[in-house]
C-alpha atoms as a PDB file:
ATOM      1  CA  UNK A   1     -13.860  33.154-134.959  1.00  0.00           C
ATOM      2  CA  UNK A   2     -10.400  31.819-135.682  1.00  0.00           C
ATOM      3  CA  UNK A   3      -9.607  28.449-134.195  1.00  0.00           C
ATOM      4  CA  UNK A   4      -5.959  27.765-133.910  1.00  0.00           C
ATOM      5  CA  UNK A   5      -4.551  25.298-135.795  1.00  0.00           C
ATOM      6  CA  UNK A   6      -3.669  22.754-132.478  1.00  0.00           C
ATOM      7  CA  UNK A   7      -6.663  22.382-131.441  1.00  0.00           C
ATOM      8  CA  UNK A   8      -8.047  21.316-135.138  1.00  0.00           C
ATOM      9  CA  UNK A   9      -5.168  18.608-135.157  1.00  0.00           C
ATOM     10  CA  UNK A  10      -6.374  17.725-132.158  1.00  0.00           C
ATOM     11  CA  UNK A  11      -9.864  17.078-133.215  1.00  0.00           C
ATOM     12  CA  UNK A  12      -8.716  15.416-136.747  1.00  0.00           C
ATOM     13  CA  UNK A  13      -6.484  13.222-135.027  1.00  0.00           C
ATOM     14  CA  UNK A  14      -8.548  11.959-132.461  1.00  0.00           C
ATOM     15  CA  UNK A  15     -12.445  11.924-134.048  1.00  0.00           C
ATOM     16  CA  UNK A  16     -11.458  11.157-137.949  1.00  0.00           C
ATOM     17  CA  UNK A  17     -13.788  12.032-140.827  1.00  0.00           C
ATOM     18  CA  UNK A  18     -16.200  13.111-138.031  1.00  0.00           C
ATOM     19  CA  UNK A  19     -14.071  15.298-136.662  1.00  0.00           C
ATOM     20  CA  UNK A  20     -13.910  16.727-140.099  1.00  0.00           C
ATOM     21  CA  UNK A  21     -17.260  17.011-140.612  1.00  0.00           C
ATOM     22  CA  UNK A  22     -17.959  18.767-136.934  1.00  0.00           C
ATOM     23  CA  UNK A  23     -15.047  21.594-137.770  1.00  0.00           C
ATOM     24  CA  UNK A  24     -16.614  22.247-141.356  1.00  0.00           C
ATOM     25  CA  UNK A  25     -20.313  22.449-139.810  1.00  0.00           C
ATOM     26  CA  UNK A  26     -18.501  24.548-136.688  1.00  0.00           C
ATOM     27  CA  UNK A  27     -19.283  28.350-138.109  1.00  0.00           C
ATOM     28  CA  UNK A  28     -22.569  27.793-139.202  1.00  0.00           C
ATOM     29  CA  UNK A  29     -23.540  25.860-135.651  1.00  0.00           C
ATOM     30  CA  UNK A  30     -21.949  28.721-133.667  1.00  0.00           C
ATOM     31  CA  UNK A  31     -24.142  31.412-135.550  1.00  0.00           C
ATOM     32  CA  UNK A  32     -27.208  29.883-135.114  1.00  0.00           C
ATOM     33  CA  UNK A  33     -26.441  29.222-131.783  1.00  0.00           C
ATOM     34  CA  UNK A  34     -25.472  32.779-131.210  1.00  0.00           C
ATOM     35  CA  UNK A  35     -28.413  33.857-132.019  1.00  0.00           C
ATOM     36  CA  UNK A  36     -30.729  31.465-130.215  1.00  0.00           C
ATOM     37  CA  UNK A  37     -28.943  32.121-127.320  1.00  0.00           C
ATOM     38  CA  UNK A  38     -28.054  35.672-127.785  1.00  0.00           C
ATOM     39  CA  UNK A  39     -24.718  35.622-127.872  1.00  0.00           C
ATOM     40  CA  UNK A  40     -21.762  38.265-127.744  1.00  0.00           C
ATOM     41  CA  UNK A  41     -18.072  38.773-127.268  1.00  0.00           C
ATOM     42  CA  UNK A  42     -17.238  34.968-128.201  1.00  0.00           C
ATOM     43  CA  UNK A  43     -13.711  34.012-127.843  1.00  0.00           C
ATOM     44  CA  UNK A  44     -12.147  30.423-127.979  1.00  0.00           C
ATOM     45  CA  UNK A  45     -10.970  29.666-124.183  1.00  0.00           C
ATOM     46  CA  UNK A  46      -9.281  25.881-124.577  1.00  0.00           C
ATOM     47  CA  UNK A  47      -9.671  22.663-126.492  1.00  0.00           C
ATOM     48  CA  UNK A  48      -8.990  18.976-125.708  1.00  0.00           C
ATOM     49  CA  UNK A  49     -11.642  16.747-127.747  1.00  0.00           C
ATOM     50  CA  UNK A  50     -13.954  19.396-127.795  1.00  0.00           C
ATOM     51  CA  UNK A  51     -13.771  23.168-128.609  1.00  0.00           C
ATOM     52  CA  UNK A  52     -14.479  25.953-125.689  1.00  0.00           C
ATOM     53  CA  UNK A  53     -15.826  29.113-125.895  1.00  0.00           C
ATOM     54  CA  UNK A  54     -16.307  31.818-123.364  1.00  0.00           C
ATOM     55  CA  UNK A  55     -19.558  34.395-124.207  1.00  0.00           C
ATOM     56  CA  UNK A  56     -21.971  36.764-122.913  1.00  0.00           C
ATOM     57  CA  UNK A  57     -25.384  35.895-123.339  1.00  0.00           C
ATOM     58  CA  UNK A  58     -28.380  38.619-123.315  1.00  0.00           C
ATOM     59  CA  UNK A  59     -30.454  35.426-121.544  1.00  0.00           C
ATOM     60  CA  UNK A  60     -27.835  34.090-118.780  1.00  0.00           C
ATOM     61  CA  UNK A  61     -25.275  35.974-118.739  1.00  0.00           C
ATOM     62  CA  UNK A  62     -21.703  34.769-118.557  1.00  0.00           C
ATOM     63  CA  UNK A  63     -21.456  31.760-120.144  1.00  0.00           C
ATOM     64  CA  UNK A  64     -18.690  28.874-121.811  1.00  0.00           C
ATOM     65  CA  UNK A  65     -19.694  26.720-124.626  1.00  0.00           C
ATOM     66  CA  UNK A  66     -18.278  23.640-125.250  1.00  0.00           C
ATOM     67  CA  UNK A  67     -18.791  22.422-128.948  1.00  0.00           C
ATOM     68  CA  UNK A  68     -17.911  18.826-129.296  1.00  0.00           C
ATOM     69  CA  UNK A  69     -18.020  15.931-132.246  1.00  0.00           C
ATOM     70  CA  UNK A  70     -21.711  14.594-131.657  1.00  0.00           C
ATOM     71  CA  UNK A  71     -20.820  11.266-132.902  1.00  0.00           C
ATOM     72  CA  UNK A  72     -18.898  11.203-129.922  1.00  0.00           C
ATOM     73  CA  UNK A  73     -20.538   8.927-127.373  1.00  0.00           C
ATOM     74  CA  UNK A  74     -18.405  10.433-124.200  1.00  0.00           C
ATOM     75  CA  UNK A  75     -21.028  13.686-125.480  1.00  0.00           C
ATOM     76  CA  UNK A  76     -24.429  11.163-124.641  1.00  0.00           C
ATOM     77  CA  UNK A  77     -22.484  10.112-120.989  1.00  0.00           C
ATOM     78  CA  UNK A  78     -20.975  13.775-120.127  1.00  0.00           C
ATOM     79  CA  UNK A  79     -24.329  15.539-120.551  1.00  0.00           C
ATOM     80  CA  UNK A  80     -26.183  12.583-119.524  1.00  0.00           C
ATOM     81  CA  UNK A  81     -24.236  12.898-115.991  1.00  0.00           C
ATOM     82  CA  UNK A  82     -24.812  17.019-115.858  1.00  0.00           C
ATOM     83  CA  UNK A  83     -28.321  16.700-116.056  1.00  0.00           C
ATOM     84  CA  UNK A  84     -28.252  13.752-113.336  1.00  0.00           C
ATOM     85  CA  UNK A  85     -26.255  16.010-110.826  1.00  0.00           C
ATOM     86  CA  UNK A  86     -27.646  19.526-112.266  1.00  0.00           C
ATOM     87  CA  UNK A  87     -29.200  20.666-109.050  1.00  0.00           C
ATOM     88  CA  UNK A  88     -26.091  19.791-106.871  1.00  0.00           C
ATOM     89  CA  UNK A  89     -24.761  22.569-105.668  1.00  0.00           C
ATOM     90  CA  UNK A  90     -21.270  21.745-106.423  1.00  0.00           C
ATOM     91  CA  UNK A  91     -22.022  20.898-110.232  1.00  0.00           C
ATOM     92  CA  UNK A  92     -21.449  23.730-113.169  1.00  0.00           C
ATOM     93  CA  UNK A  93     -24.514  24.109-114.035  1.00  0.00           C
ATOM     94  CA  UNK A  94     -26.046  23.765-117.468  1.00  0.00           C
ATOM     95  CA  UNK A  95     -28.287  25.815-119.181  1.00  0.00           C
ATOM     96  CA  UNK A  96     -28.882  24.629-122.559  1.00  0.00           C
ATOM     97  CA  UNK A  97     -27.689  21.821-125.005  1.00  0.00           C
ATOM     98  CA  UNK A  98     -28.277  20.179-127.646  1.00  0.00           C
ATOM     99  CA  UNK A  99     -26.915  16.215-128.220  1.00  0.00           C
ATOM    100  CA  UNK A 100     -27.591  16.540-132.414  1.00  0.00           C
ATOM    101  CA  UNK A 101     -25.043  19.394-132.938  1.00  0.00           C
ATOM    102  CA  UNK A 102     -22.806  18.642-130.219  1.00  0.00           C
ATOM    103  CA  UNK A 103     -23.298  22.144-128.337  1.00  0.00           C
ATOM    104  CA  UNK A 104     -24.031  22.629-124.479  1.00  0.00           C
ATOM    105  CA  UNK A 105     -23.499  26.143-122.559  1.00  0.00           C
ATOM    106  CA  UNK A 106     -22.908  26.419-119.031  1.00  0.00           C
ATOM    107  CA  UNK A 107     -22.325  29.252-116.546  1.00  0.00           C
ATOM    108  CA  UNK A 108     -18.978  30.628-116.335  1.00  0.00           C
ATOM    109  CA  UNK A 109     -17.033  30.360-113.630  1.00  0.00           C
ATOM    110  CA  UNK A 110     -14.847  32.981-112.010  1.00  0.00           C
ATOM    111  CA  UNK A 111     -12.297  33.111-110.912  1.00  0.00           C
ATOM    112  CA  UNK A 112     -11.928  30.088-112.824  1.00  0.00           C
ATOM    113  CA  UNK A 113      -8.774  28.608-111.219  1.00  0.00           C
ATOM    114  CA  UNK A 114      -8.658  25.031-111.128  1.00  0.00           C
ATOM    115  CA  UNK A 115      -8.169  23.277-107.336  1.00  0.00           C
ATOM    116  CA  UNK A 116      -4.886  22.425-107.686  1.00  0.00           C
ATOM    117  CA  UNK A 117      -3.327  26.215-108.158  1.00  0.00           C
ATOM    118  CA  UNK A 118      -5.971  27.557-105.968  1.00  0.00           C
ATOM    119  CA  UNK A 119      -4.822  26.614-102.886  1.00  0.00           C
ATOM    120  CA  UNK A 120      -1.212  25.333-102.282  1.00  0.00           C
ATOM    121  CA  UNK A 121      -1.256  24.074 -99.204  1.00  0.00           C
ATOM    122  CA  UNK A 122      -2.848  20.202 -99.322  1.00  0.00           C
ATOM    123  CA  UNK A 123      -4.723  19.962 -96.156  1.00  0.00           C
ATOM    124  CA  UNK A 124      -6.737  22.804 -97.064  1.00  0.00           C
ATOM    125  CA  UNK A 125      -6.759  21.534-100.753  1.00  0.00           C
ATOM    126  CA  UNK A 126      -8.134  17.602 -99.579  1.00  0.00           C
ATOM    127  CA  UNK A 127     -10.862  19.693 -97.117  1.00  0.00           C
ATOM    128  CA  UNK A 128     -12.076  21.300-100.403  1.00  0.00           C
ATOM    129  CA  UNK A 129     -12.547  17.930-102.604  1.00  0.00           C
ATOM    130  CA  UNK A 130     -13.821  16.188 -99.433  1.00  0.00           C
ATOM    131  CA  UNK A 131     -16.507  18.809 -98.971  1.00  0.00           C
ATOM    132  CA  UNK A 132     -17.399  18.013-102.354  1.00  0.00           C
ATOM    133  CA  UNK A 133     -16.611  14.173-102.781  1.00  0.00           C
ATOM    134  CA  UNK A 134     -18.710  14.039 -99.752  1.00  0.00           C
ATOM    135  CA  UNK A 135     -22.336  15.566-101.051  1.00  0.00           C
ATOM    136  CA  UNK A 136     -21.654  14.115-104.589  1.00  0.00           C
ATOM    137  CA  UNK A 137     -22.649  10.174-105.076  1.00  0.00           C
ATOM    138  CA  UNK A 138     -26.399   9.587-105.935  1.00  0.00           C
ATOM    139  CA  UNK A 139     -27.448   5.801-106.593  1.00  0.00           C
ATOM    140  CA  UNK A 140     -27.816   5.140-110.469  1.00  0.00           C
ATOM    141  CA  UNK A 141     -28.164   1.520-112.116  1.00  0.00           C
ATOM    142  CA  UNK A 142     -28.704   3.150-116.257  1.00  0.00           C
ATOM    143  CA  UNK A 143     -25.972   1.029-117.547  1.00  0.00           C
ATOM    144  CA  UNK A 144     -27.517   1.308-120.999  1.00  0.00           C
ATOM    145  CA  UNK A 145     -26.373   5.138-121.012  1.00  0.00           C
ATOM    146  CA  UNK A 146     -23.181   5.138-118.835  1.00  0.00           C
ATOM    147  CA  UNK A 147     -20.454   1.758-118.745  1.00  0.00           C
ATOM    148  CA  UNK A 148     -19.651   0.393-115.432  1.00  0.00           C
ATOM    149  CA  UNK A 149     -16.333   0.762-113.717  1.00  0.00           C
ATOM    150  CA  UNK A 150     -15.683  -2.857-114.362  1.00  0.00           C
ATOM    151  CA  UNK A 151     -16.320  -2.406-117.747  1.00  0.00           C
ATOM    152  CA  UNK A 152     -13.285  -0.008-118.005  1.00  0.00           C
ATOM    153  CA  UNK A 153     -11.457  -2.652-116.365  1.00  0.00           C
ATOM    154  CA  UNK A 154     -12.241  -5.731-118.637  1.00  0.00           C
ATOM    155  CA  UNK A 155     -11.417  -3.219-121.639  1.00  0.00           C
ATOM    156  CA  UNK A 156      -7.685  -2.650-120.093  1.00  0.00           C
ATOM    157  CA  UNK A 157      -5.836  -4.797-122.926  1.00  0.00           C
ATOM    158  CA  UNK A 158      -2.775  -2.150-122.683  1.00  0.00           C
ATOM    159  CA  UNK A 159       0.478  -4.366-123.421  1.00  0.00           C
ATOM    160  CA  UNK A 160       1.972  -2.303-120.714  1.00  0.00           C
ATOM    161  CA  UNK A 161       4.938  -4.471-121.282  1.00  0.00           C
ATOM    162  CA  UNK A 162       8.704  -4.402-119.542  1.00  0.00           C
ATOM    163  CA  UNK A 163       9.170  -2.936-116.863  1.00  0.00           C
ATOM    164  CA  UNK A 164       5.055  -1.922-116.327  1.00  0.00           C
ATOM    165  CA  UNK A 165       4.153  -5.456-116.924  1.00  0.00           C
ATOM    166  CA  UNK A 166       3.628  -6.721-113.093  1.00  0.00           C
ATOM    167  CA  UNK A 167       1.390  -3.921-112.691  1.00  0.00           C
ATOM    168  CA  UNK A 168      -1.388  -4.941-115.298  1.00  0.00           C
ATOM    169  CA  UNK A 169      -1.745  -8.048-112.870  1.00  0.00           C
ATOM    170  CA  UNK A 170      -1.867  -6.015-109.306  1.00  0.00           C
ATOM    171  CA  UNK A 171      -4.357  -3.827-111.433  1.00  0.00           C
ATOM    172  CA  UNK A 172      -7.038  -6.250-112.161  1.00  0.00           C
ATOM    173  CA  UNK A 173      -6.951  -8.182-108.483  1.00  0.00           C
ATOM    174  CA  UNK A 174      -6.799  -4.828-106.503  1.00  0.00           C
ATOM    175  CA  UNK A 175      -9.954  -3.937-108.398  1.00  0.00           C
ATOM    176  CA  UNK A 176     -11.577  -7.168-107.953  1.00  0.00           C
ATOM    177  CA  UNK A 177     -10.993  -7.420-104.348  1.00  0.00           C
ATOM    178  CA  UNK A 178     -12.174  -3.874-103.425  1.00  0.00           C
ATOM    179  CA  UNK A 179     -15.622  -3.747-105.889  1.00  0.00           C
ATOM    180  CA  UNK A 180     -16.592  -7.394-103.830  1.00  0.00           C
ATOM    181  CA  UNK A 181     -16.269  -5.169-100.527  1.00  0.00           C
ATOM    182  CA  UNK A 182     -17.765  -1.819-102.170  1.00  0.00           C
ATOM    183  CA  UNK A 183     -20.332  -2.783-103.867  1.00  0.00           C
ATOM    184  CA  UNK A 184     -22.712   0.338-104.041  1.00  0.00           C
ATOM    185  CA  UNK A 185     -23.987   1.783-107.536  1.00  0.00           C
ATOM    186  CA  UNK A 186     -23.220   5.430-108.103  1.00  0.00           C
ATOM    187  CA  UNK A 187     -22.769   7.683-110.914  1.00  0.00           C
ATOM    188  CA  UNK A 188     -19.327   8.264-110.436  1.00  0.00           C
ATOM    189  CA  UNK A 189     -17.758  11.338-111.928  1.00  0.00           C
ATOM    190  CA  UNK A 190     -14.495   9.351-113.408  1.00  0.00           C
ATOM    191  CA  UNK A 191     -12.258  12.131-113.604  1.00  0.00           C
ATOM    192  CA  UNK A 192     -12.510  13.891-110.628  1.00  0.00           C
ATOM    193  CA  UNK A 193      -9.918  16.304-109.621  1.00  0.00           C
ATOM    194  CA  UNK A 194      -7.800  15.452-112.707  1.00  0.00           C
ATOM    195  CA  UNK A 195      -5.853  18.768-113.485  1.00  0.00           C
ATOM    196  CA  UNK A 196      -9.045  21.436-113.508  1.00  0.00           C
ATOM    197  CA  UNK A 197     -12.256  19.285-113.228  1.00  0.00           C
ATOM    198  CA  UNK A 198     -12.370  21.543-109.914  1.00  0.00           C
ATOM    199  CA  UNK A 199     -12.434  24.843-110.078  1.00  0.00           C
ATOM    200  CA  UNK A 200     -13.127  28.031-107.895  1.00  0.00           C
ATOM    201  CA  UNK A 201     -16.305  30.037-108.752  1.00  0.00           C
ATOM    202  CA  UNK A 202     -16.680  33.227-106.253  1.00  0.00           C
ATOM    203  CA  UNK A 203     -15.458  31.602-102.429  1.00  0.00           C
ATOM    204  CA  UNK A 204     -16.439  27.694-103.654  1.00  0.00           C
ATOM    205  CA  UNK A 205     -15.324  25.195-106.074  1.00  0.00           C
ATOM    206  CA  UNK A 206     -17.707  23.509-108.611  1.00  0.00           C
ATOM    207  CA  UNK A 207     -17.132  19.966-110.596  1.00  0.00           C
ATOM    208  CA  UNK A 208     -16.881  20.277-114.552  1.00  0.00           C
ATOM    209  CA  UNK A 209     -16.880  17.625-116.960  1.00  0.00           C
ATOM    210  CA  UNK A 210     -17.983  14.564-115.523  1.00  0.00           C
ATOM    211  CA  UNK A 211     -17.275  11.141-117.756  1.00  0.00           C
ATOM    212  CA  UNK A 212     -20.701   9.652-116.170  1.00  0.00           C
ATOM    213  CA  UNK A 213     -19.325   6.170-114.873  1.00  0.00           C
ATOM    214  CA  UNK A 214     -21.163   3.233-112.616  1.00  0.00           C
ATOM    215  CA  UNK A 215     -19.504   2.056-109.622  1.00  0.00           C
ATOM    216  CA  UNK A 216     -18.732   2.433-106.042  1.00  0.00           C
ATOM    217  CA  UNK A 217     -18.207   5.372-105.298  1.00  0.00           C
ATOM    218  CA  UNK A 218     -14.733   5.125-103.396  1.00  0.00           C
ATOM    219  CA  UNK A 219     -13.647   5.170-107.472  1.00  0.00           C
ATOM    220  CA  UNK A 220     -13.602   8.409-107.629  1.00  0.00           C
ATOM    221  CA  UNK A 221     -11.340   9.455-105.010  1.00  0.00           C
ATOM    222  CA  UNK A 222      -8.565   7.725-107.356  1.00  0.00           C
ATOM    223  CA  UNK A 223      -7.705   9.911-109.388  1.00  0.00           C
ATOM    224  CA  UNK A 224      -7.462  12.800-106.779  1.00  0.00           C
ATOM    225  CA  UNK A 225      -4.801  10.518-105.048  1.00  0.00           C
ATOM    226  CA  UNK A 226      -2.644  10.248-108.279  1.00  0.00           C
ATOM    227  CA  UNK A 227      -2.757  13.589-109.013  1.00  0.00           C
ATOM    228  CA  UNK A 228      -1.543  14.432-105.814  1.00  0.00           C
ATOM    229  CA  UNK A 229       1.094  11.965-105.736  1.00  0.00           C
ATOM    230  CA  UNK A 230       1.580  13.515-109.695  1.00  0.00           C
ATOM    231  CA  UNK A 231       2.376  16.665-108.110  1.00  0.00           C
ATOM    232  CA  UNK A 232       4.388  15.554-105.095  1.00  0.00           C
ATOM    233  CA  UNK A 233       6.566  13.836-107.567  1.00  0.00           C
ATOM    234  CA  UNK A 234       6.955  17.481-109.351  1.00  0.00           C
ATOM    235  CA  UNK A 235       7.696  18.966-106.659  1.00  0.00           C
ATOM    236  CA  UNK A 236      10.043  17.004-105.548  1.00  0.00           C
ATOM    237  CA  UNK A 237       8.370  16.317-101.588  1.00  0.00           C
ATOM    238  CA  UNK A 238       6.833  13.477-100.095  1.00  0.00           C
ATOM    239  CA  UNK A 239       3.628  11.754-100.868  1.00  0.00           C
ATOM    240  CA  UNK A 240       1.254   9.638 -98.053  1.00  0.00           C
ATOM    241  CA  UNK A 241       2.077  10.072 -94.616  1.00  0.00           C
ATOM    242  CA  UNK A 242      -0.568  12.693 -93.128  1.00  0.00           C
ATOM    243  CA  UNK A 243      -2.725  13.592 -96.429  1.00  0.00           C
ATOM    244  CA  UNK A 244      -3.504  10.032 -96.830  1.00  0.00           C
ATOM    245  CA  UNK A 245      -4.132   9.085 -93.347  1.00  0.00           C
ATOM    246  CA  UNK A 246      -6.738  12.207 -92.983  1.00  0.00           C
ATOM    247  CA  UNK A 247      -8.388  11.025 -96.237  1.00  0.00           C
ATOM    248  CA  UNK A 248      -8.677   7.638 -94.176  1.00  0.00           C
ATOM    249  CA  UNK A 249     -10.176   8.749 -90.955  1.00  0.00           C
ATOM    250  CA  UNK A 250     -12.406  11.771 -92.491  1.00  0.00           C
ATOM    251  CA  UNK A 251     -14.051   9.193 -94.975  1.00  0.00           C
ATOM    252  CA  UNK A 252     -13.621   6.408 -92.324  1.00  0.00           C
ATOM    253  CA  UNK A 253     -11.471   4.109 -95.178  1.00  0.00           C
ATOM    254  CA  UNK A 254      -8.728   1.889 -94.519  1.00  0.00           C
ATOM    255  CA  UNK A 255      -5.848   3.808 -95.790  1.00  0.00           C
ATOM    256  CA  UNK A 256      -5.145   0.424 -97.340  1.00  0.00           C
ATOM    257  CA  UNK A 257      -7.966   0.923 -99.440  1.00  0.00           C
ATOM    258  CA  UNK A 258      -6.881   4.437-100.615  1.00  0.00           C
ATOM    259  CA  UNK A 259      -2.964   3.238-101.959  1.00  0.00           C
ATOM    260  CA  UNK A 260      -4.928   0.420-103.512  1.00  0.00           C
ATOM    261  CA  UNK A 261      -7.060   3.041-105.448  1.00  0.00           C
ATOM    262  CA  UNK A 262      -4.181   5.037-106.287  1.00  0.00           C
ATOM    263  CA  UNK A 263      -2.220   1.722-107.910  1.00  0.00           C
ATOM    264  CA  UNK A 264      -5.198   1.111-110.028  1.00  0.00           C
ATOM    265  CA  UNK A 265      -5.695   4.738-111.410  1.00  0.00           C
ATOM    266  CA  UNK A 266      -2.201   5.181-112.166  1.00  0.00           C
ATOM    267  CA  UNK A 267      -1.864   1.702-113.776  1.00  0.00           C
ATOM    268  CA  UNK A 268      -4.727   2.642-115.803  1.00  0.00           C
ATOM    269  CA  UNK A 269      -3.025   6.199-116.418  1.00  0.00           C
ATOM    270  CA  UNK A 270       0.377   4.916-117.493  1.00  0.00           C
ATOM    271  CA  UNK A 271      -1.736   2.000-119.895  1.00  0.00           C
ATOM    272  CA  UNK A 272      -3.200   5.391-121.680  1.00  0.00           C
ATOM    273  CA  UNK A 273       0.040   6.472-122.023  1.00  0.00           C
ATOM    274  CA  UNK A 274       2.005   3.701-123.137  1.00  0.00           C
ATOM    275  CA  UNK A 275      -0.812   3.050-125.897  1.00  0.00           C
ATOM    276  CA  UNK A 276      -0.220   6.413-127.554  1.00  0.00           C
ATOM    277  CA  UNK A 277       3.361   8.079-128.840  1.00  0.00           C
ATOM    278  CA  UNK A 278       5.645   8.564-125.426  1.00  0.00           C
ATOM    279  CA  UNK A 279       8.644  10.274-124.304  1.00  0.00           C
ATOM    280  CA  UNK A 280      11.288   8.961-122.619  1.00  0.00           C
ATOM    281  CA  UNK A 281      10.865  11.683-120.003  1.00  0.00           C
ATOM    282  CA  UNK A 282       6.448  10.480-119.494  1.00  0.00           C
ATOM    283  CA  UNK A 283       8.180   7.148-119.598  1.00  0.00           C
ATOM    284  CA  UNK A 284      10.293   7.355-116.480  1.00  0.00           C
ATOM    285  CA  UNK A 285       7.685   9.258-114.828  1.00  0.00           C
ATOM    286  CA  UNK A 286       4.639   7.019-115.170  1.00  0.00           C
ATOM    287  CA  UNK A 287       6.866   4.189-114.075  1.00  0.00           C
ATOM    288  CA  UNK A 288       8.025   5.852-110.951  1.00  0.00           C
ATOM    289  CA  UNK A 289       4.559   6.700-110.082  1.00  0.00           C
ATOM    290  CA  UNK A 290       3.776   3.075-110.316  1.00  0.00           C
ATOM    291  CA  UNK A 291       6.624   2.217-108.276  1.00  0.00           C
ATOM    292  CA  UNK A 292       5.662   4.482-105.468  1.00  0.00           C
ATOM    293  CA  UNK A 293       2.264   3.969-105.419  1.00  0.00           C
ATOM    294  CA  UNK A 294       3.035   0.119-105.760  1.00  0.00           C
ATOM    295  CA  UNK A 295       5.445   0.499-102.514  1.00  0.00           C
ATOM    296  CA  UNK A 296       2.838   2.638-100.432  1.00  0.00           C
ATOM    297  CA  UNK A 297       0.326  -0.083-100.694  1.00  0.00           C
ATOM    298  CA  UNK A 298       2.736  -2.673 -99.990  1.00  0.00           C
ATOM    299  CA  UNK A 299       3.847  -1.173 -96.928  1.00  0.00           C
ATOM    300  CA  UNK A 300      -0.131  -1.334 -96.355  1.00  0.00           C
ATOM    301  CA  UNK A 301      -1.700  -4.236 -97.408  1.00  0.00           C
ATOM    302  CA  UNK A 302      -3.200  -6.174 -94.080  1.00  0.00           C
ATOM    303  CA  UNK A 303      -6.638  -5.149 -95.073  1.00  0.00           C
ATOM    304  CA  UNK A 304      -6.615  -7.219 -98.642  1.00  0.00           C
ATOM    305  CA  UNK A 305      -4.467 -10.016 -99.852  1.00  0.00           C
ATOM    306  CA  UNK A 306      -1.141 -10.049-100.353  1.00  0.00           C
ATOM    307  CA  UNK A 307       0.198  -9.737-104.246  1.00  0.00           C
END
């Protein structure tokens, strides 16, 4: 099976030697996987750090393999967090894996359409994630296998720099303030609702790809909130107003609480982005999604302490 050439760049540049080693080991791993799990009609589907296949299998039918760099400890965490939340119902669930090559297989989903292009209009769109975000959280203290939310917080060492810099600041005391009034210990998903970690399988949605992180669980409605002030922005409309304030009263949060969420994730989003290679276009947008989300908490911020 050919891989294309991106997608090996991808790997090289981002896992090293290892990600040598995984891409040189890939064909022989994939046959003896096809076999053990009685494989057919294989055909690469995506990449990112990992490789994905979609298959038929003569045991479970429809199926997507992901194929990943088992040095990599986000492997340990992701399946780690899938077995934790395999019997919820709005989980992909996993049928077989294996940590020492790196492989796991799942059941495919169809139609396969991630939240975000499934349904257009955002009321019904937040109603979907709710129903989810709402039956997800289970209590979980393993900090030996998953890092903490503060722990990704302490790590932030991004020079953000310029015109970014006050945000680094309003970052680390927004955090601080909310975990000493949310204080619960869940095994968070960490990337929930970012581009297609939602997506449509016959009338429902099920979660892929969880990062497996400890925290309150109020953390993982930030990313949802910057994605759909990401796509706001794109589409050149409004952001806040009714979306937010529904978030608030159907999870009972201060809406002050969900702008502060959304200045932390997309602080943390822009440090990611300022610590690799960045156009001038990613530039100006990360900063005007700081700005905004900085202003809509402003205009907000009676519940915590003003910054």
């Amino acid at each position: 099976m050919k891989i294309p050439d991106e997608a090996r760049e991808v790997i090289l540049r981002t896992q090293g030697e290892n990600g040598k080693t995984f891409l040189d080991k890939l064909p022989q791993r994939l046959e003896n996987y096809t076999e053990k799990w009685k494989l057919s009609d294989c055909h690469f589907l995506t990449h990112s750090t990992n490789i994905i296949f979609v298959c038929k299998s003569a045991i479970y039918g429809d199926v997507v393999i992901k194929a990943g760099v088992p040095e990599d400890k986000r492997l340990l965490t992701e399946i780690s967090a899938i077995k934790f939340y395999n019997k919820n119902p709005h989980t992909c669930k996993l049928h077989d894996y294996s940590l020492e090559d790196g492989f796991s297989l799942f059941e495919k989903l169809t139609p396969g359409q991630p939240l975000i292009k499934a349904i257009a209009d955002p009321f019904k769109r937040v109603d979907v994630f709710l129903n989810i975000y709402k039956d997800y959280h289970l209590p979980c203290k393993d900090t030996d296998t998953y890092p903490t939310y503060a722990s990704l917080v302490d790590a932030f060492k991004v020079n953000l720099g310029g015109r970014f810099e006050k945000y680094k600041d309003v970052y680390t005391v927004l955090f601080k303030e909310l975990s000493s009034e949310y204080k619960e210990k869940c095994l968070l998903h960490g990337d929930l609702q970012h581009y297609g970690n939602i997506i449509s399988h016959g009338k429902e949605f099920k979660v892929i790809d969880p990062h497996g992180i400890i925290g309150a669980s109020i953390f993982d409605l930030s990313r949802y909130l910057t994605n759909e002030l990401s796509h706001a922005m794109w589409e050149n409309r409004d952001f806040g107003g009714d979306v937010v304030m529904y978030m608030s009263e159907s999870l009972g949060l201060p809406i002050q609480v969900l702008y502060a969420l959304l200045v932390i994730d997309v602080t943390h989003h822009a440090g990611y982005h300022l610590g690799n290679p960045i156009s001038e276009d990613r530039y100006m947008f990360n900063l005007r999604r700081c700005e905004l989300a900085y202003e809509l908490y402003k205009s907000h911020k009676s519940f915590l302490n003003p910054i």
